[in-house]
C-alpha atoms as a PDB file:
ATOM      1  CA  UNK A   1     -15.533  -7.236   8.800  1.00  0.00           C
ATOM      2  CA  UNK A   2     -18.575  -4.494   9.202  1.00  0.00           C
ATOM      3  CA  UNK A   3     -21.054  -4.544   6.237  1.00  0.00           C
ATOM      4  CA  UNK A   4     -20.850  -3.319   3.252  1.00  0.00           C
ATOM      5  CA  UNK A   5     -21.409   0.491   2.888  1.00  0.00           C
ATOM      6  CA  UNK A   6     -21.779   3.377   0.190  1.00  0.00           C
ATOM      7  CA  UNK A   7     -19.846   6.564   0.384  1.00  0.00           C
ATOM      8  CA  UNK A   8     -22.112   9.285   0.983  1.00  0.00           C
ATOM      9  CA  UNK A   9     -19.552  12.129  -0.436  1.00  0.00           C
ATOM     10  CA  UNK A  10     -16.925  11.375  -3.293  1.00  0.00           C
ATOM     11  CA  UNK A  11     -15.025  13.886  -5.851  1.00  0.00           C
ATOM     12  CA  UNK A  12     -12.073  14.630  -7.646  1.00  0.00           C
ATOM     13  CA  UNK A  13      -9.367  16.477  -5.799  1.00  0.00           C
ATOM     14  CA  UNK A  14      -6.858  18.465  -8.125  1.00  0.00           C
ATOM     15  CA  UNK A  15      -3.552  18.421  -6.857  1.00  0.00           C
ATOM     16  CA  UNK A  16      -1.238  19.404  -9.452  1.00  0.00           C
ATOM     17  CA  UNK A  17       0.800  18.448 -12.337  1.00  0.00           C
ATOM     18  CA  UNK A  18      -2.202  17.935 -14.385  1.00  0.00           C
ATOM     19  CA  UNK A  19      -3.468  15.367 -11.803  1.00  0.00           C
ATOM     20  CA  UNK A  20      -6.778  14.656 -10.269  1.00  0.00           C
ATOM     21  CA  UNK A  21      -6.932  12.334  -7.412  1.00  0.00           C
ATOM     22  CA  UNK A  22     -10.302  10.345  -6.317  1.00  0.00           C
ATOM     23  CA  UNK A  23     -11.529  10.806  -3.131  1.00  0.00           C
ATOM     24  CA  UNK A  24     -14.281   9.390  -0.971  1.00  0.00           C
ATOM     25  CA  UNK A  25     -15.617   9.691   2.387  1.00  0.00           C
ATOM     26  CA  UNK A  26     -18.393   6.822   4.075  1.00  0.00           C
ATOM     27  CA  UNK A  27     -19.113   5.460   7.921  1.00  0.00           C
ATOM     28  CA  UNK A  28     -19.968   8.613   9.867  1.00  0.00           C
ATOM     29  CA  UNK A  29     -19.672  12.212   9.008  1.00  0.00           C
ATOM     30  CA  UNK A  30     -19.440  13.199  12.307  1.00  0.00           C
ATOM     31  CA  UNK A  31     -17.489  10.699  13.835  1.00  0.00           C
ATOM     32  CA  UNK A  32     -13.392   9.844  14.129  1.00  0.00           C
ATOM     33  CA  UNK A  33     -11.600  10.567  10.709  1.00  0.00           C
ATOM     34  CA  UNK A  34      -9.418   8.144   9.581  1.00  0.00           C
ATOM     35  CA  UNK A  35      -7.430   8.309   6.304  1.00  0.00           C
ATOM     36  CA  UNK A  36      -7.014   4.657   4.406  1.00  0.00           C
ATOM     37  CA  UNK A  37      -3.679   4.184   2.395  1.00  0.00           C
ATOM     38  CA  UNK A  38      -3.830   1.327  -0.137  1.00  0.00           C
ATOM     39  CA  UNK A  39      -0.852  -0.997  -1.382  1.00  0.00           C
ATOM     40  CA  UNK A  40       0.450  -1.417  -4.704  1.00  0.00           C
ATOM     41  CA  UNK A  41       1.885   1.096  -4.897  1.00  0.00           C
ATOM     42  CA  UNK A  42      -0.704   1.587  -7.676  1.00  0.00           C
ATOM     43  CA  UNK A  43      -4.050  -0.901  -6.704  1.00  0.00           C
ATOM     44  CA  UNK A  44      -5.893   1.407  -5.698  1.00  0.00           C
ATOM     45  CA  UNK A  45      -8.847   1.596  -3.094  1.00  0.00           C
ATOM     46  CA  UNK A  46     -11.557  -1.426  -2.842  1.00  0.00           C
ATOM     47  CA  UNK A  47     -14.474  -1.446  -1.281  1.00  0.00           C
ATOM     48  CA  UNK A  48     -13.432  -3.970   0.878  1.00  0.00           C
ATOM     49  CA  UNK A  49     -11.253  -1.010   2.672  1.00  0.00           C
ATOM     50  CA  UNK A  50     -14.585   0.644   4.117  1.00  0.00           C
ATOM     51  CA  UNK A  51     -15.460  -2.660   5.930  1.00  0.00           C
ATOM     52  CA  UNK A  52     -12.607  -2.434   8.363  1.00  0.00           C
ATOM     53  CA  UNK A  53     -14.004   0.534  10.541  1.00  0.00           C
ATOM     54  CA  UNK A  54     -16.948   1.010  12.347  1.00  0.00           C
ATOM     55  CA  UNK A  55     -19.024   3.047  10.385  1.00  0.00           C
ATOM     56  CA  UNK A  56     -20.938   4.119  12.944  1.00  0.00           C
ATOM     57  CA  UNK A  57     -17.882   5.323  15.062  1.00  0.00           C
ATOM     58  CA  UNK A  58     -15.146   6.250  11.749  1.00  0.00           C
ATOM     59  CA  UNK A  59     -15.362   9.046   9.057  1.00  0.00           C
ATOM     60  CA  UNK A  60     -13.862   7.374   6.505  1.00  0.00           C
ATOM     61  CA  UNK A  61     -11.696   8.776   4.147  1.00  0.00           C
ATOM     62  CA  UNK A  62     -10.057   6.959   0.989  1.00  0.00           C
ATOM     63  CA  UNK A  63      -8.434   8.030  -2.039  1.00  0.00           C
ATOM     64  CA  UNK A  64      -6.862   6.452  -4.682  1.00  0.00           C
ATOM     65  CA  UNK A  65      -3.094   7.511  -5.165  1.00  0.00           C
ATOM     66  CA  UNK A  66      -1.908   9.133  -8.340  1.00  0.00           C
ATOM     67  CA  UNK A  67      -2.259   6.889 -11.602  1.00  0.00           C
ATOM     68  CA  UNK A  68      -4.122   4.478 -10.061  1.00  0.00           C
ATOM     69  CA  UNK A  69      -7.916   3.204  -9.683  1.00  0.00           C
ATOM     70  CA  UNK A  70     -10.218   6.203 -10.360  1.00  0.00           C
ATOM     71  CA  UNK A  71      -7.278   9.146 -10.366  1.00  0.00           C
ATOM     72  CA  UNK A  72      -6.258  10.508 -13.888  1.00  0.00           C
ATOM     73  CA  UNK A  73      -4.512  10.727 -15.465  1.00  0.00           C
ATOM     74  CA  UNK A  74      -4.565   6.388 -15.096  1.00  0.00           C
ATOM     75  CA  UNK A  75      -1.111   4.901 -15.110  1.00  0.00           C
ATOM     76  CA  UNK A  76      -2.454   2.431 -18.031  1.00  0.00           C
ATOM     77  CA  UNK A  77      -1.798   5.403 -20.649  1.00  0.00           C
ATOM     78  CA  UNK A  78       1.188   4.977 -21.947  1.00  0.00           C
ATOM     79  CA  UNK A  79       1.432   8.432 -22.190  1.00  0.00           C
ATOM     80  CA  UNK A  80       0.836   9.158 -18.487  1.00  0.00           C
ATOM     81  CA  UNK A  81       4.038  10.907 -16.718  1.00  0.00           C
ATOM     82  CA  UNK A  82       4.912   9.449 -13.899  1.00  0.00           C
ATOM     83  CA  UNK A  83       8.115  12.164 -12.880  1.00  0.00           C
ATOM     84  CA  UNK A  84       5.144  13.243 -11.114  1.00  0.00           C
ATOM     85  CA  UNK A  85       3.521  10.892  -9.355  1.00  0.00           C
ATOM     86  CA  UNK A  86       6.647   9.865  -6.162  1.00  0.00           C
ATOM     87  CA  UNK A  87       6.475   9.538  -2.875  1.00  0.00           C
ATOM     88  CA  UNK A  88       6.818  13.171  -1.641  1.00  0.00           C
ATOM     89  CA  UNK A  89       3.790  13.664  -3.893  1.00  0.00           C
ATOM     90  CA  UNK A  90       1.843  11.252  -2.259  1.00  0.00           C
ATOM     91  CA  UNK A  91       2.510  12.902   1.169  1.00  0.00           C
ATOM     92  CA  UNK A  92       1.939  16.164  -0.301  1.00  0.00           C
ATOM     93  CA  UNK A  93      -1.738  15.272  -1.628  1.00  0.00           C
ATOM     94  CA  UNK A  94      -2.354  13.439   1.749  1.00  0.00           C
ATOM     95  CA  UNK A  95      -2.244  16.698   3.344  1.00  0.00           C
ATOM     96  CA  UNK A  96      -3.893  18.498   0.711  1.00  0.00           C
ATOM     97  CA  UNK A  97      -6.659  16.054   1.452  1.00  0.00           C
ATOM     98  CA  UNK A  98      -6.588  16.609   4.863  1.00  0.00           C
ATOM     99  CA  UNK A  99      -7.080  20.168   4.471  1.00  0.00           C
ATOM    100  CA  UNK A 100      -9.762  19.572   1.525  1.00  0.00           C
ATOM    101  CA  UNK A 101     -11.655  17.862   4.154  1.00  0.00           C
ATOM    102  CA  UNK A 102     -11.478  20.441   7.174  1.00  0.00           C
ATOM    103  CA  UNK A 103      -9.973  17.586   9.245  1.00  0.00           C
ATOM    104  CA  UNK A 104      -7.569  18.922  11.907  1.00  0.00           C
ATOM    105  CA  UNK A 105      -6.010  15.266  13.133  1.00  0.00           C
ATOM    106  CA  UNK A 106      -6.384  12.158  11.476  1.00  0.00           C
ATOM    107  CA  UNK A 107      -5.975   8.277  12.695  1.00  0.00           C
ATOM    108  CA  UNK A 108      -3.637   7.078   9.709  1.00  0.00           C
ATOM    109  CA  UNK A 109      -4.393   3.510   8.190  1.00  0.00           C
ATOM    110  CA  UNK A 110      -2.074   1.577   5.548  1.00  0.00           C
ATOM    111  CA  UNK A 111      -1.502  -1.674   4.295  1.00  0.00           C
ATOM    112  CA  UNK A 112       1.766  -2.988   2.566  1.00  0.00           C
ATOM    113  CA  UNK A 113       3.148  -0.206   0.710  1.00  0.00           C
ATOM    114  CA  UNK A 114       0.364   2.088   2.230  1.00  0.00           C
ATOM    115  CA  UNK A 115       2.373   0.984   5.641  1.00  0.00           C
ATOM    116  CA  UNK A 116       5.361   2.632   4.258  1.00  0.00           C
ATOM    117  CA  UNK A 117       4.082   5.622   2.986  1.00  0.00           C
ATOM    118  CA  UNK A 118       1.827   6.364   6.229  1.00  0.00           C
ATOM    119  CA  UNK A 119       4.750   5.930   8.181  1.00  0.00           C
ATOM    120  CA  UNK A 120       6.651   8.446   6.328  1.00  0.00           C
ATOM    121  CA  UNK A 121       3.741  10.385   6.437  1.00  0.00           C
ATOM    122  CA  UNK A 122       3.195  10.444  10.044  1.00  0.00           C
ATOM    123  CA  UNK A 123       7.096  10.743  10.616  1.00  0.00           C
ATOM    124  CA  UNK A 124       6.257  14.438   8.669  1.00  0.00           C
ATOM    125  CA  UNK A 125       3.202  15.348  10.237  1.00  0.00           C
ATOM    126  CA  UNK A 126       2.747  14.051  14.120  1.00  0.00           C
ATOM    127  CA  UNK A 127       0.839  17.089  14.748  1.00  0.00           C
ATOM    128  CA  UNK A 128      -1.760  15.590  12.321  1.00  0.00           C
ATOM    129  CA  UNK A 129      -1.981  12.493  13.139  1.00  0.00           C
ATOM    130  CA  UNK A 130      -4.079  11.070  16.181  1.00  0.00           C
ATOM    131  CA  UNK A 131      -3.445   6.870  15.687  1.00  0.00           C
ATOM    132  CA  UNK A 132      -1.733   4.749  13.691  1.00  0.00           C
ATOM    133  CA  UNK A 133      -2.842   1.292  12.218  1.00  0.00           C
ATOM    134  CA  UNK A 134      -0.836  -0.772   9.769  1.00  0.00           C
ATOM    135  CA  UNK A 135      -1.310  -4.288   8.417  1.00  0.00           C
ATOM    136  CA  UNK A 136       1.462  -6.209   6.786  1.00  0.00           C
ATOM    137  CA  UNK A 137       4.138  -3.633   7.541  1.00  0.00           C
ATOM    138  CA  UNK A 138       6.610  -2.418   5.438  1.00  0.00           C
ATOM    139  CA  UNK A 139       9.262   0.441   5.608  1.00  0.00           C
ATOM    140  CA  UNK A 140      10.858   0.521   2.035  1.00  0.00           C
ATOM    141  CA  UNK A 141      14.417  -0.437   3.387  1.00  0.00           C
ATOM    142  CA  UNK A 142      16.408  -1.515   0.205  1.00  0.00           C
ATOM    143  CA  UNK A 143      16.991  -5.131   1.262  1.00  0.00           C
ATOM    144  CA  UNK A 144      13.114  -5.448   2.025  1.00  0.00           C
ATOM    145  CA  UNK A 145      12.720  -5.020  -2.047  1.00  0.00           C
ATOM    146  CA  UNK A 146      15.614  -6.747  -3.263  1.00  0.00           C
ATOM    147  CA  UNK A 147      13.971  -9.682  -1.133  1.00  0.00           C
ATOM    148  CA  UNK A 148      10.804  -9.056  -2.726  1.00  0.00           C
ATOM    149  CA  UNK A 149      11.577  -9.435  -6.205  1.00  0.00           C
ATOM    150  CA  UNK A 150      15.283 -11.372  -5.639  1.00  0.00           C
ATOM    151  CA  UNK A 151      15.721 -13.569  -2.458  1.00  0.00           C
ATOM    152  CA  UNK A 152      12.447 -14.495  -1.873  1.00  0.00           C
ATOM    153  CA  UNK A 153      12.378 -16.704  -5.421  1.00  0.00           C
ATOM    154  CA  UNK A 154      14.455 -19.327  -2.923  1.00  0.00           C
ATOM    155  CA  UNK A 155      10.573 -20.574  -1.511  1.00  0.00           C
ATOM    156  CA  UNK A 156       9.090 -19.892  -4.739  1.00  0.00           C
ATOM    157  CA  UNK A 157      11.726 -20.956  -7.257  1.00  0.00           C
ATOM    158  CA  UNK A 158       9.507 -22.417 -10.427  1.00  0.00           C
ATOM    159  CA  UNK A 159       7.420 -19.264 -10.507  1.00  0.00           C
ATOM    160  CA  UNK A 160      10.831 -16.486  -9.620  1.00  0.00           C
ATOM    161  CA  UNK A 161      12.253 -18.927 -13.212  1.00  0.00           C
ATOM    162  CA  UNK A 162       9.250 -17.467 -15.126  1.00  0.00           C
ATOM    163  CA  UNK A 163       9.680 -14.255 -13.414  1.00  0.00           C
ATOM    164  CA  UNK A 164      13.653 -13.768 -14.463  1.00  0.00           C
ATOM    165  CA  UNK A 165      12.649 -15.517 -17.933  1.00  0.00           C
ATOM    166  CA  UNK A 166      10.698 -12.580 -18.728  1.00  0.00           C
ATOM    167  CA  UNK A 167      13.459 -10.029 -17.977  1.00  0.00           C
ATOM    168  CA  UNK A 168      16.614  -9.163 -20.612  1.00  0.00           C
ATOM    169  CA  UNK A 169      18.865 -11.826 -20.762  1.00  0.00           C
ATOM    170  CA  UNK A 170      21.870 -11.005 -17.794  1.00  0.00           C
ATOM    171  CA  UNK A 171      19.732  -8.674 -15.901  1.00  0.00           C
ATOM    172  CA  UNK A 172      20.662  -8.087 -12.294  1.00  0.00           C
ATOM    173  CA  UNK A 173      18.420  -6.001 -10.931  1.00  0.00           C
ATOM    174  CA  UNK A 174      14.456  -7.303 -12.255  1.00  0.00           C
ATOM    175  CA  UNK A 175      13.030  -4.460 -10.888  1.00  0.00           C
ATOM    176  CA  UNK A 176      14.971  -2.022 -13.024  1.00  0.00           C
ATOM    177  CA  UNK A 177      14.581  -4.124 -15.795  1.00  0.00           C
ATOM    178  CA  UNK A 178      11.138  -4.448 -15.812  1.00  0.00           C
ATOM    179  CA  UNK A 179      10.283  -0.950 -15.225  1.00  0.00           C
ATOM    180  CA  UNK A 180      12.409  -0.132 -18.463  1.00  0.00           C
ATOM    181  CA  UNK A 181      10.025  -3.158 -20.078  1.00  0.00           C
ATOM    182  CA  UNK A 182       7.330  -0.971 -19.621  1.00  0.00           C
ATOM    183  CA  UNK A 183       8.237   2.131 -20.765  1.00  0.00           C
ATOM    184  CA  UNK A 184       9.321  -0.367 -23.944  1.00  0.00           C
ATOM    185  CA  UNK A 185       7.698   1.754 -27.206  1.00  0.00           C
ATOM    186  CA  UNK A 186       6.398  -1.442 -28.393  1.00  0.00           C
ATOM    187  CA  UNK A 187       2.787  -2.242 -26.914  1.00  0.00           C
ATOM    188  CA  UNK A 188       3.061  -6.314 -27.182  1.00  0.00           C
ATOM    189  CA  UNK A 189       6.452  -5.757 -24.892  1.00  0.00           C
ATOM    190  CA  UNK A 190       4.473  -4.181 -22.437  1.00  0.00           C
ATOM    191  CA  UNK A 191       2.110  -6.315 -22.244  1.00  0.00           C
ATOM    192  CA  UNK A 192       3.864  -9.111 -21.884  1.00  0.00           C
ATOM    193  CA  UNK A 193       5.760  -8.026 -19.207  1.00  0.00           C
ATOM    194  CA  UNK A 194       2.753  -6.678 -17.192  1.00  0.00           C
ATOM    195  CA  UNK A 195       1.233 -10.418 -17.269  1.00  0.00           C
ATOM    196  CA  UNK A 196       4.935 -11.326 -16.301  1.00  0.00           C
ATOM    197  CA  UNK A 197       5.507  -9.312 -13.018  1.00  0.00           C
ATOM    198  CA  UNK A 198       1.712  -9.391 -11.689  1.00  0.00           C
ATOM    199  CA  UNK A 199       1.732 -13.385 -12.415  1.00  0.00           C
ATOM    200  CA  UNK A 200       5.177 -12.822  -9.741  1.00  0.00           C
ATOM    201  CA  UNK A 201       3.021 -10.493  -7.482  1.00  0.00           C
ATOM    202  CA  UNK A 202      -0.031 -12.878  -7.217  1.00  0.00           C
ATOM    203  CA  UNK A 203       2.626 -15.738  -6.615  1.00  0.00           C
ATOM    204  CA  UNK A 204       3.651 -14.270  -3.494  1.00  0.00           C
ATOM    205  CA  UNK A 205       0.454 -13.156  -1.822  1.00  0.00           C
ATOM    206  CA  UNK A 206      -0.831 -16.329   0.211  1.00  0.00           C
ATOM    207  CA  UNK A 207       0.600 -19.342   1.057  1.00  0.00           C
ATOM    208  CA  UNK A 208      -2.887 -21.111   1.093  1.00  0.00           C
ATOM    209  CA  UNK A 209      -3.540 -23.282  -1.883  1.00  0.00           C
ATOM    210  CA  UNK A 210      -6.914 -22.260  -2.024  1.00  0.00           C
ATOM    211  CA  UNK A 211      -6.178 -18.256  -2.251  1.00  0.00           C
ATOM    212  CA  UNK A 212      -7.238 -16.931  -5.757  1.00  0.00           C
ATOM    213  CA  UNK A 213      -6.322 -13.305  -7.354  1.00  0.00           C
ATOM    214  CA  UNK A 214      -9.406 -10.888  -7.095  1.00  0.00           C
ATOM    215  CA  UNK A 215     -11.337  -9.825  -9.473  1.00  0.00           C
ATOM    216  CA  UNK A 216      -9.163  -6.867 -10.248  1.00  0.00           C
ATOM    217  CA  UNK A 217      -6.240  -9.240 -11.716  1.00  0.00           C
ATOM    218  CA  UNK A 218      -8.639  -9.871 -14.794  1.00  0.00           C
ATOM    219  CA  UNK A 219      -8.823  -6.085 -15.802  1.00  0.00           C
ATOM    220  CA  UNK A 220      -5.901  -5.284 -17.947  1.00  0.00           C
ATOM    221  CA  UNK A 221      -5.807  -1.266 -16.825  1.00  0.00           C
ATOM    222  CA  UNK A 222      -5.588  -2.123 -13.030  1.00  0.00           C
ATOM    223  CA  UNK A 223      -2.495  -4.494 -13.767  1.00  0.00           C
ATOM    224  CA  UNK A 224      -1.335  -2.294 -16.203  1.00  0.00           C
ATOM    225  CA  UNK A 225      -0.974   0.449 -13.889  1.00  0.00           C
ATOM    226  CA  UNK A 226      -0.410  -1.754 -10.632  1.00  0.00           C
ATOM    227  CA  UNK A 227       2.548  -3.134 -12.740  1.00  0.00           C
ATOM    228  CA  UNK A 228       3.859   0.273 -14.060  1.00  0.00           C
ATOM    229  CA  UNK A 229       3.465   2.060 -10.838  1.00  0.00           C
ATOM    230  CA  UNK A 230       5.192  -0.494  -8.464  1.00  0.00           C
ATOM    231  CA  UNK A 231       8.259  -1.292 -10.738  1.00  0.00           C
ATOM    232  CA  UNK A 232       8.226   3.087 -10.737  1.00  0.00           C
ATOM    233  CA  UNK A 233       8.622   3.184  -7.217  1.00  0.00           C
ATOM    234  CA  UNK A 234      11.030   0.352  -6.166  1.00  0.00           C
ATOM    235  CA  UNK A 235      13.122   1.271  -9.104  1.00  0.00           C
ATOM    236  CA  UNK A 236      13.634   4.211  -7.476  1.00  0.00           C
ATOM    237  CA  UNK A 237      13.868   2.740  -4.007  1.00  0.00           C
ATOM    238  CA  UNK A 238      10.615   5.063  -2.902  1.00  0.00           C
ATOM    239  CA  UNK A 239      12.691   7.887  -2.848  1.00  0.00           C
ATOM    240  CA  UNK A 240      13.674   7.456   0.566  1.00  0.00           C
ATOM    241  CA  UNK A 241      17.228   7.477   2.017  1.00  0.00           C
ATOM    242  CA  UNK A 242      18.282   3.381   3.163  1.00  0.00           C
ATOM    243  CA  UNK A 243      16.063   3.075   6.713  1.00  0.00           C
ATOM    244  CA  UNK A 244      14.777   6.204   6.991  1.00  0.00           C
ATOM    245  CA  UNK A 245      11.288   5.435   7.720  1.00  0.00           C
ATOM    246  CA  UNK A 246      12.835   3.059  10.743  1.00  0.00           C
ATOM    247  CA  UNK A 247      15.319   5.873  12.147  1.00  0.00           C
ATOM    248  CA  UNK A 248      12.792   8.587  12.025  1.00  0.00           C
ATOM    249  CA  UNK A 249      10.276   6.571  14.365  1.00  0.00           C
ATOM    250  CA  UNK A 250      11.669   8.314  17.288  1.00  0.00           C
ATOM    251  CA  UNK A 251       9.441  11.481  15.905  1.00  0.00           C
ATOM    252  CA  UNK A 252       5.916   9.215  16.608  1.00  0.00           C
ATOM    253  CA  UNK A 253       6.924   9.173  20.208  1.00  0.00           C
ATOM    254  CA  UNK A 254       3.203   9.691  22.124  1.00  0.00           C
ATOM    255  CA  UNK A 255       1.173   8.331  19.304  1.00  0.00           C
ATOM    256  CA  UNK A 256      -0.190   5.253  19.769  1.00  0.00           C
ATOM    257  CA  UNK A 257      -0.208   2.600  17.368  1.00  0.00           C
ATOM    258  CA  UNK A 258      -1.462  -1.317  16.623  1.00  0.00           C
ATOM    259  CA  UNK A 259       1.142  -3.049  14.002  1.00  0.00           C
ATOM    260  CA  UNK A 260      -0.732  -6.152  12.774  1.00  0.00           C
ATOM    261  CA  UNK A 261       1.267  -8.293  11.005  1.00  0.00           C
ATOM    262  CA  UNK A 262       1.092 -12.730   9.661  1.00  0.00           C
ATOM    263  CA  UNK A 263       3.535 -14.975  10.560  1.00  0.00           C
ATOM    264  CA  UNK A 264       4.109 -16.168   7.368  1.00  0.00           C
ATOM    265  CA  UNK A 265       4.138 -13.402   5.300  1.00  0.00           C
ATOM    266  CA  UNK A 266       6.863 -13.822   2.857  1.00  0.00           C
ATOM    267  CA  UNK A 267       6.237 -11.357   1.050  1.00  0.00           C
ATOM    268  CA  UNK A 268       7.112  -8.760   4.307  1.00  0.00           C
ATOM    269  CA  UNK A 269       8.581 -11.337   6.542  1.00  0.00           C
ATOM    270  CA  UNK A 270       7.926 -10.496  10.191  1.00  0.00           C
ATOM    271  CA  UNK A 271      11.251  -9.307  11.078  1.00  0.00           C
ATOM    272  CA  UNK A 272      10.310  -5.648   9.737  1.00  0.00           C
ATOM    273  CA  UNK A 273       7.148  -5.330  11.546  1.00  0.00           C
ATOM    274  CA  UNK A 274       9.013  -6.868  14.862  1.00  0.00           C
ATOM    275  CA  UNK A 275      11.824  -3.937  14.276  1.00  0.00           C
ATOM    276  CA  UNK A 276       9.184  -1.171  14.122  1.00  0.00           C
ATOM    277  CA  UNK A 277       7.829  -2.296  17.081  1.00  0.00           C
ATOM    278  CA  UNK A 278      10.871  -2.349  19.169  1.00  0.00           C
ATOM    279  CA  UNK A 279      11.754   1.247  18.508  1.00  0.00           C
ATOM    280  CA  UNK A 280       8.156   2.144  19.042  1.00  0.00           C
ATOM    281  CA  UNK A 281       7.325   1.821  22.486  1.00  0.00           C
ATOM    282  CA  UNK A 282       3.771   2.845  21.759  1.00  0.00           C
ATOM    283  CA  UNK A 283       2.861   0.589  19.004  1.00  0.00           C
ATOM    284  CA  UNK A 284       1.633  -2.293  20.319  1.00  0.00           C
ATOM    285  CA  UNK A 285       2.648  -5.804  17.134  1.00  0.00           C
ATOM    286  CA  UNK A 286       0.038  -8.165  16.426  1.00  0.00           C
ATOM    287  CA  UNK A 287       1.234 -11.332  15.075  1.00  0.00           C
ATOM    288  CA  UNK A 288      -1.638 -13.297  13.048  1.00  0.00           C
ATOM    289  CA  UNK A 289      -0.561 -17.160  13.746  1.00  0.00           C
ATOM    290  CA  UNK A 290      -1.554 -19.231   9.970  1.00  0.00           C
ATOM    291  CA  UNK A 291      -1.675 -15.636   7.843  1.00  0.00           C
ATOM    292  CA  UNK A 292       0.724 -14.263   5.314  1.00  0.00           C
ATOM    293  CA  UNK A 293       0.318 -11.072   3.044  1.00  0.00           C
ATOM    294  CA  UNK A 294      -3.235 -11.688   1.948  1.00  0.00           C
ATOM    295  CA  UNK A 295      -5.810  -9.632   3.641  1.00  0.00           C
ATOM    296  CA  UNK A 296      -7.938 -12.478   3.341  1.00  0.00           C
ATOM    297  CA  UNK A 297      -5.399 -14.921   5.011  1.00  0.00           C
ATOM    298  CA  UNK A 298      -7.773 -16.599   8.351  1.00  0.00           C
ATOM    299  CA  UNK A 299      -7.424 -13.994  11.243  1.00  0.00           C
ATOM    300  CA  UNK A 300      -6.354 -10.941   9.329  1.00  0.00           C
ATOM    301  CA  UNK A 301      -9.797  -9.467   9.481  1.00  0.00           C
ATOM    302  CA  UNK A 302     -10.836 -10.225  12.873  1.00  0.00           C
ATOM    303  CA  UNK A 303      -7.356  -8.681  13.717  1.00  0.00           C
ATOM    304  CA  UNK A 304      -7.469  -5.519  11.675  1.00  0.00           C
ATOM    305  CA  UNK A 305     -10.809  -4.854  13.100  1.00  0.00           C
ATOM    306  CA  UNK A 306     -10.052  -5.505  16.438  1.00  0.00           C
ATOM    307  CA  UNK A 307      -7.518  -2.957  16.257  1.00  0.00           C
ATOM    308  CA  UNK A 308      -9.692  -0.190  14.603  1.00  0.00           C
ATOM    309  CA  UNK A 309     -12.605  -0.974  17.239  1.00  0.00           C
ATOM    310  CA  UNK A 310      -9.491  -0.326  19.997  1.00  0.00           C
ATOM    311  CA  UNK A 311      -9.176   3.357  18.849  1.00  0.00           C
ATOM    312  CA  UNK A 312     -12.959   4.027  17.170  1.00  0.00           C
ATOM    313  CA  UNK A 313     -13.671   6.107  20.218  1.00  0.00           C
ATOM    314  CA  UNK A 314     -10.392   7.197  21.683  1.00  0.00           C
ATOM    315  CA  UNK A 315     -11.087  10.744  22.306  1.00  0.00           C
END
């Protein structure tokens, strides 16, 4: 990836509901904006995210989504209300964003769940959107979660045991069991079923034996929040109607795109990404031979930058 850089503008952006979202901008202030979306939902932004675009060619924009990294209120409060903090709220501050920082069209960047929601996004605003890039593609289609935290335990089936052992006895659906967990009044059961359903996430990530969590999974807020904010969503099934984000491609029609996507990602097996691409004739899928969902998986970088480079000075 490019070297590490420093933003050279940052604030807090108030967007409603007694919410104020991080933002940051870094690369060059004149050149092509781009606007990063992370995963989670709920991680967050790193500073790994700058590294992907030339910052010589990209004005980089990040921000971290409601409740989560620098944004208050944090999801880690208890107390925090998360009736506000969906996905039409998430495509409502993108814009807000957009107009915060006097940018007229936008290439749109996301990664796992940030795939998802700048798809939808794009899908709402094509007018406003100049590229697209996503890495490890998802569309929140209802049998992409219930794989996620259900069928998927068939590969890992020791750790998906410790994952169900930490749900209510009988539970069906984990993910709307453990998103009543931690909204739980008692503070030990919410703990303990944070460590449960991040040690499931970080389970799932890489399929080399190497691969280690970050840094982040040792801060109790960040998986706090990452926990509280993911089970949020999917409980709800993102809010979006079954497939829509796949139906609605038609509307990108003109807009060209760069899907890049491992192999083995079991996490968001391939088949997604491959689907996207076939009703997108102008999104062009990358498959990343060796790589699964880890950004750090070999050949994930040299692909995601390769595909920002391809659009860093597309007029």
């Amino acid at each position: 990836m490019f070297p590490e850089v420093e933003p050279y503008a940052h604030g807090m952006l108030d967007v409603g509901d007694g919410n104020l979202v991080y933002w940051e901008e870094s690369g060059n202030p004149d050149g092509k904006p781009v606007v990063g979306l992370h995963g989670g939902p709920g991680t967050g932004c790193s500073p790994g995210m700058r590294r992907q675009f030339d910052p010589e060619a990209y004005r980089v924009i990040l921000f971290d989504q409601r409740g989560s990294g620098r944004s208050v209120p944090h999801a880690a409060e208890f107390s925090t209300d998360l009736s506000v903090n969906t996905t039409a709220h998430l495509v409502a501050d993108i814009e807000l964003l957009r107009e915060h920082r006097g940018v007229q069209r936008w290439m749109v960047f996301g990664g796992s769940w940030g795939s998802t929601l700048g798809l939808h996004y794009a899908e709402l605003f094509p007018h406003r959107v100049s590229e697209v890039v996503l890495v490890a593609v998802t569309t929140g289609r209802y049998a992409e979660l219930d794989w996620l935290y259900h069928g998927l335990g068939m590969f890992f089936p020791e750790e998906h045991a410790r994952f169900r052992a930490g749900a209510p006895e009988g539970a069906v659906d984990l993910v709307a069991a453990y998103h009543a967990l931690f909204d739980d009044p008692d503070p030990a059961v919410r703990a303990k079923a944070v460590v449960d359903w991040t040690d499931w996430e970080s389970s799932i990530v890489s399929l080399d034996p190497d691969w280690r969590p970050g840094p982040r999974y040792a801060d109790p807020a960040w998986l706090t929040a990452f926990a509280r904010i993911t089970a949020h969503y999917f409980a709800h099934r993102c809010w979006l109607e079954d497939g829509r984000v796949l139906r609605d491609v038609g509307r990108l029609r003109g807009i060209p795109a760069v899907l890049v996507h491992g192999r083995l990602d079991m996490q968001g097996p391939l088949w997604t990404a491959w689907e996207l691409a076939r009703a997108w004739p102008d999104a062009e899928l990358v498959v990343v031979r060796g790589a699964a969902h880890a950004a750090s998986d070999p050949g994930m970088a040299e692909a995601v930058v390769a595909a920002t480079n391809r659009f860093a000075r597309r007029r």
